[in-house]
Protein backbone atom coordinates (compact mmCIF):
# COMPACT_ATOMS: atom_id res chain seq x y z
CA UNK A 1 -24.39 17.92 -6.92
CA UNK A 2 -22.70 15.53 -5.47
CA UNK A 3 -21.59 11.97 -8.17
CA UNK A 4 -23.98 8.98 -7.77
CA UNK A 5 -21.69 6.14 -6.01
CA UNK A 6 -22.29 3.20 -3.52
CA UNK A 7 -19.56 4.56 -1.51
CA UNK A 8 -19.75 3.63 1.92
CA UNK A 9 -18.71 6.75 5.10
CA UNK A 10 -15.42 8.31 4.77
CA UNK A 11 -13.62 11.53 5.89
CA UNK A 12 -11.13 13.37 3.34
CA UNK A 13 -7.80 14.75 5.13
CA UNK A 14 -5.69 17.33 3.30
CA UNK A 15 -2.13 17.62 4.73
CA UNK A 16 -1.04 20.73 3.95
CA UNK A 17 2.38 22.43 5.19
CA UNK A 18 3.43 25.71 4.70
CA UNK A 19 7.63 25.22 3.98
CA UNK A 20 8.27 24.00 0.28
CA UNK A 21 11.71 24.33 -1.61
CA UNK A 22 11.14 24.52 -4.76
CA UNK A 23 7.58 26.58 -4.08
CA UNK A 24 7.59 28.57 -1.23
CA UNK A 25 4.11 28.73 0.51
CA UNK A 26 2.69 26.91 -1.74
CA UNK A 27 -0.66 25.92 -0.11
CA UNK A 28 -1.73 29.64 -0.58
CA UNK A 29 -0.61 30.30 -3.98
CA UNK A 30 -3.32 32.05 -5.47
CA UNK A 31 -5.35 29.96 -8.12
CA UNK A 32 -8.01 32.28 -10.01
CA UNK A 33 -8.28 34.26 -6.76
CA UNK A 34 -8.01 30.92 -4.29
CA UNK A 35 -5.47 29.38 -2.01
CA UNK A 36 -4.61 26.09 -3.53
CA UNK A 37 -5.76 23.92 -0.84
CA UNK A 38 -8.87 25.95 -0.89
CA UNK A 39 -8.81 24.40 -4.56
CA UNK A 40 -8.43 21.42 -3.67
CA UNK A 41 -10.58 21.15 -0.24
CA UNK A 42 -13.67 22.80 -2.74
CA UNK A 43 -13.00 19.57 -5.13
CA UNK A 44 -12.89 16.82 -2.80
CA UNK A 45 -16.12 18.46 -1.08
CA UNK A 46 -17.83 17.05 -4.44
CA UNK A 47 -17.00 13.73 -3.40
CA UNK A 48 -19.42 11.90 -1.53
CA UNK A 49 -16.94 12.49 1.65
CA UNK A 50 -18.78 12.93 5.15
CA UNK A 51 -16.04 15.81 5.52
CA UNK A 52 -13.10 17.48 3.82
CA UNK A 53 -10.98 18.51 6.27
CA UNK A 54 -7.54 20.00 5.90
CA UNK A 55 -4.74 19.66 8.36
CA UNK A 56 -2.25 22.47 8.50
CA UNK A 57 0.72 23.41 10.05
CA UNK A 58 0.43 26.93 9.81
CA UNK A 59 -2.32 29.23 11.24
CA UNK A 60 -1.95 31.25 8.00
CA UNK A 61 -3.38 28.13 6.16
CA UNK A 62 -5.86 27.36 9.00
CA UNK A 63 -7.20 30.97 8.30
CA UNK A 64 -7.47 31.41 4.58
CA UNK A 65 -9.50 27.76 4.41
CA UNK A 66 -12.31 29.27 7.00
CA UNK A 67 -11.83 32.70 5.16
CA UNK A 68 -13.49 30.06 2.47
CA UNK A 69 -15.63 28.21 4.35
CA UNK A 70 -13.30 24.73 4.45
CA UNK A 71 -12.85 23.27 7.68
CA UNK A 72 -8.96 23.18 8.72
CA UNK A 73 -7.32 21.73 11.98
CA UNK A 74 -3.78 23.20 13.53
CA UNK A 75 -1.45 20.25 14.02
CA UNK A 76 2.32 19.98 15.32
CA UNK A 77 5.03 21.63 12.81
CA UNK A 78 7.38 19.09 13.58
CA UNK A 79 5.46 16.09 11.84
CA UNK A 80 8.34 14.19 9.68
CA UNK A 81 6.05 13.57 6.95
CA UNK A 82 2.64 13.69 6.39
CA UNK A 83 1.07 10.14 7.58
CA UNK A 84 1.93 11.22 11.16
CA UNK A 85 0.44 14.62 10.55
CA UNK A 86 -3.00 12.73 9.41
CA UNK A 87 -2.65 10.38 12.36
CA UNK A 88 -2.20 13.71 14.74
CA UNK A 89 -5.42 15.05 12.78
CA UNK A 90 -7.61 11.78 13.27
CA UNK A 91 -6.89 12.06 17.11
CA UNK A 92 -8.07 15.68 16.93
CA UNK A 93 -11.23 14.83 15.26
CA UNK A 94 -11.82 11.58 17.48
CA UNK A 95 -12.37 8.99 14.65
CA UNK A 96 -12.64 5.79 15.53
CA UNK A 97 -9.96 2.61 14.35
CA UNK A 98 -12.68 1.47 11.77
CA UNK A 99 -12.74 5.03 9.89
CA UNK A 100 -11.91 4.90 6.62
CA UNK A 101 -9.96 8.09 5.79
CA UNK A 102 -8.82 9.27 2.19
CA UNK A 103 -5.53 11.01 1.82
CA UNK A 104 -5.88 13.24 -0.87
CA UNK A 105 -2.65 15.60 -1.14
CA UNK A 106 -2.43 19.61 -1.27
CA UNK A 107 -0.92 20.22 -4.19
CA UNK A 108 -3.68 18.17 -6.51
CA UNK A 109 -5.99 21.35 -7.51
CA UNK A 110 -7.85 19.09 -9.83
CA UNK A 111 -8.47 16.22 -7.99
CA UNK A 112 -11.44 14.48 -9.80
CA UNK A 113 -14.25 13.61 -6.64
CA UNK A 114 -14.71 10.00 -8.69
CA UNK A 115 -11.38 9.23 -7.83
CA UNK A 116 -11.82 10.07 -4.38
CA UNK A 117 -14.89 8.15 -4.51
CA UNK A 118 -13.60 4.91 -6.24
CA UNK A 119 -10.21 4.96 -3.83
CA UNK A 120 -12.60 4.79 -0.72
CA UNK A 121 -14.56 1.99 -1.91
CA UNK A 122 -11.49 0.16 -3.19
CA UNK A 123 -10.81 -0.43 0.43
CA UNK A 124 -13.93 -0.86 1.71
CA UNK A 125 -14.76 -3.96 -0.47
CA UNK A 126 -11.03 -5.19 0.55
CA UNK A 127 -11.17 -6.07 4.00
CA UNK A 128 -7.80 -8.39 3.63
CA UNK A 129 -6.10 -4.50 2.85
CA UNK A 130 -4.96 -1.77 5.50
CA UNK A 131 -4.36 0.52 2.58
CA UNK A 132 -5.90 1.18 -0.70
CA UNK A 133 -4.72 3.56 -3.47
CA UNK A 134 -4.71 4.38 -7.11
CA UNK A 135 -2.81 3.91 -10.23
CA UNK A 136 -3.67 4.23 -14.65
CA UNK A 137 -1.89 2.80 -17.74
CA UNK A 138 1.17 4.17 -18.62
CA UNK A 139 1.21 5.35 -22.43
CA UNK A 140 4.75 6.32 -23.35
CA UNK A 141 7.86 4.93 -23.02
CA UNK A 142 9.27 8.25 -22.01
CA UNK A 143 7.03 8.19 -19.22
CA UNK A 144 7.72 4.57 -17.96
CA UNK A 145 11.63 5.33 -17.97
CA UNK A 146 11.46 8.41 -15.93
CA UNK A 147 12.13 8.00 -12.40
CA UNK A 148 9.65 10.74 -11.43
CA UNK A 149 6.92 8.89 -12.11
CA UNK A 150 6.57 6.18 -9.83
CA UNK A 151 5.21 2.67 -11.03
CA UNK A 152 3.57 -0.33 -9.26
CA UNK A 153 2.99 -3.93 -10.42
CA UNK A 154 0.04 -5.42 -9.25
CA UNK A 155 -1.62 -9.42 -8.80
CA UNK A 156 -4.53 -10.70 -10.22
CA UNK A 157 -6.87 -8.90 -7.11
CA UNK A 158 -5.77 -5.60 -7.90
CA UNK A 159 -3.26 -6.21 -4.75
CA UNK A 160 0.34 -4.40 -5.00
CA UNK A 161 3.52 -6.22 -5.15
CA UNK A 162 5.92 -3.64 -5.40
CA UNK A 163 6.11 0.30 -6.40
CA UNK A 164 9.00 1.61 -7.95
CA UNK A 165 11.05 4.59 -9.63
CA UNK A 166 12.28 2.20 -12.01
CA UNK A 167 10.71 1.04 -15.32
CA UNK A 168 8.80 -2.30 -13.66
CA UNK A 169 8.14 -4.86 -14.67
CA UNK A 170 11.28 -4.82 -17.20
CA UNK A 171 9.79 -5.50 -20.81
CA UNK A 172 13.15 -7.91 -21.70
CA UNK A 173 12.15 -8.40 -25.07
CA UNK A 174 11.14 -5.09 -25.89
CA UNK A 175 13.77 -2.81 -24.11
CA UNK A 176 17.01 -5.60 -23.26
CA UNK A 177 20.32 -4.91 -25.24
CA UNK A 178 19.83 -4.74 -28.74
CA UNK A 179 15.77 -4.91 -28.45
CA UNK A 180 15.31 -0.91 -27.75
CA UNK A 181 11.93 -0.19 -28.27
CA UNK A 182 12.20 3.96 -27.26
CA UNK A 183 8.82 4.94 -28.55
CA UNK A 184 7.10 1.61 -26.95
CA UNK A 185 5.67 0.12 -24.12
CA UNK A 186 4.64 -3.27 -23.42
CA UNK A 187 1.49 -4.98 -23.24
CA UNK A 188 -0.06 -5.02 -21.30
CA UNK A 189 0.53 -1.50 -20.44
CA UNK A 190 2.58 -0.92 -17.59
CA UNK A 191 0.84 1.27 -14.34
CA UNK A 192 2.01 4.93 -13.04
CA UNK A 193 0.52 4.81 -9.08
CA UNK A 194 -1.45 8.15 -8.48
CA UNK A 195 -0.64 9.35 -4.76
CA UNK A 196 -4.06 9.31 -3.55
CA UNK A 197 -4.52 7.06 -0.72
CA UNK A 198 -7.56 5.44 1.83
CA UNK A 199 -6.78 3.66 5.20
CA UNK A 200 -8.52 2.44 7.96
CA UNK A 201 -7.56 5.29 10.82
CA UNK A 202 -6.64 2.29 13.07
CA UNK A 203 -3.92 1.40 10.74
CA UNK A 204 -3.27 5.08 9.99
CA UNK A 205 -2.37 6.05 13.69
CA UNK A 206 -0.01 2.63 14.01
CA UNK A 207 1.88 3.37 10.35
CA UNK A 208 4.47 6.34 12.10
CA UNK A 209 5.21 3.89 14.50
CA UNK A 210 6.50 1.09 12.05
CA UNK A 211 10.12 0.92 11.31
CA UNK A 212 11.27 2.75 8.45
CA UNK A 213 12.09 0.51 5.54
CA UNK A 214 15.65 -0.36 4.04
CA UNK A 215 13.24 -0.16 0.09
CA UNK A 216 11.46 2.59 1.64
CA UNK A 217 14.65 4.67 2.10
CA UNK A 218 16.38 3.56 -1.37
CA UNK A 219 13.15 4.38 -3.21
CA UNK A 220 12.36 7.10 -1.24
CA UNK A 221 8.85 5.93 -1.04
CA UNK A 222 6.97 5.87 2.12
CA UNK A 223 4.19 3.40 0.98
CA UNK A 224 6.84 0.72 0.29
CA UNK A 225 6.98 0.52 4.69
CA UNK A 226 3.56 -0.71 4.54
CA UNK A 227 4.71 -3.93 2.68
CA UNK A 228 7.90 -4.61 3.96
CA UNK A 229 5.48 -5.39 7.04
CA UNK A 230 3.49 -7.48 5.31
CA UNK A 231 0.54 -5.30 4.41
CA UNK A 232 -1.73 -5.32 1.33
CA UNK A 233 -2.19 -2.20 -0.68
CA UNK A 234 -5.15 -2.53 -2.81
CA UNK A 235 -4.95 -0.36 -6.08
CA UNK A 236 -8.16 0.97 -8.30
CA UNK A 237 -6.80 1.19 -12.23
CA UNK A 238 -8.44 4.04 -13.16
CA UNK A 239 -9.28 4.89 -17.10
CA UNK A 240 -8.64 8.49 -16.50
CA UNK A 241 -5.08 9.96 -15.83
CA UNK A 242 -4.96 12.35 -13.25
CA UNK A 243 -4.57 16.24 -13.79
CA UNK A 244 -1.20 17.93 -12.91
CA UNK A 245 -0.09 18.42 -9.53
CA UNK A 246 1.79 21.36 -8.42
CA UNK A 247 5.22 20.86 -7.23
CA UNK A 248 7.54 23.69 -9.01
CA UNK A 249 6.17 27.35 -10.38
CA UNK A 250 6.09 26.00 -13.73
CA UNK A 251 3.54 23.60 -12.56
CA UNK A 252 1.72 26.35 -10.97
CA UNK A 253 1.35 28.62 -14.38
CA UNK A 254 -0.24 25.52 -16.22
CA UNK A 255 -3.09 24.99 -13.98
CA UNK A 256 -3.20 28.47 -13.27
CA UNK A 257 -3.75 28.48 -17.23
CA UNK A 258 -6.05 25.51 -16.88
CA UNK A 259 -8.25 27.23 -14.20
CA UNK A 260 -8.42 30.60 -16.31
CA UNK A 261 -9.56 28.98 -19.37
CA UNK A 262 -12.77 27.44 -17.96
């Protein structure tokens, strides 16, 4: 059964490609007996999503999602990242520039459907936003120094000012010289940004086309493009961090462990 939620229409997209370094193939490792974007197509179909579609760039993937009754789309091999391959999968399906479309990634096998849910709507009550995403309180201090995780800073509407791989904003009197605080965080807690993302398809077909960021390339983060041009990001703070995504085989054992132990 689909969650209760006011949730306006939407479409979920699921970029999936088949060539990963540090996991080869990964959109068909096997999960309890299913392709991992099988996994994660089957969770965001609990959403309240019109439809879950995934867009591959392999037949191989586009055959083991119908093999499981998920919808999947062939698009270009030669996308440089996936935005354009979304954009390439919105033309295919014929949506229209007022769309909304939710982003949710391949690799995110236990995507929870409320965050779907909540990400859509986020930008649907935001009409002043092109984009809309997620983020949730950051608890450790080992966290909030690691460059891995990415962190945004956000104004009093829940609008983003600026993600980072640093530790933002700087807590000077917690963490400047001779203030270490190593097993603290300040207060009010600072925000890890969960790469889920909703856009309007109009804006979602234009974003390839915008020039590539000087932050964008030192950061190596593509939503830092959208507001170097002046766009508004609008971010849900969800109470609920995210489960693991799957980016290295070590990843893959724990939620293959996570999956076998329900």
């Amino acid at each position: 059964m689909r969650p209760q939620t006011s949730v306006g229409e939407f479409t979920v997209l699921i970029p999936a490609r088949l060539a990963s370094t540090r996991l080869p193939d990964k959109p068909l490792a096997d999960i309890g007996g299913v392709p991992m974007v099988v996994r994660v197509a089957q969770r965001a179909m609990q959403s309240a999503a019109r439809t879950c579609v995934v867009a591959a760039d392999d037949q191989r993937i586009v055959d083991a999602c119908e093999a499981h009754g998920v919808r999947a789309l062939l698009t270009r091999k030669d996308h440089p990242s996936g935005s354009d391959r979304l954009a390439e999968a919105c033309q295919l399906l014929g949506l229209d520039d007022e769309a909304l479309v939710v982003n949710v990634q391949g690799d995110e096998p236990l995507i929870e459907p409320a965050l779907i849910n909540a990400v859509a709507a986020e930008l649907q009550l935001r009409a002043e936003c092109v984009m809309s995403t997620a983020a949730h309180a950051i608890a450790s201090a080992g966290e909030f120094l690691n460059p891995n995780v990415v962190k945004v800073v956000l104004d009093q509407a829940r609008t983003a000012l600026y993600f980072s791989r640093a530790p933002i904003p700087w807590w000077r009197d917690g963490m400047g010289p001779g203030t270490a605080a190593p097993n603290a965080v300040p207060s009010p807690a600072p925000l890890r940004h969960v790469g889920i993302y909703a856009y309007r398809t109009g804006f979602l077909r234009r974003f390839p086309t915008l020039e590539v960021a000087p932050l964008e390339v030192i950061e190596s983060l593509e939503q830092l493009r959208v507001l170097w041009h002046g766009h508004r990001i609008a971010v849900h703070v969800t109470g609920h961090a995210p489960g693991p995504g799957v980016d290295t085989p070590q990843d893959l054992q724990r939620v293959r462990e996570l999956f076998s132990s329900v």
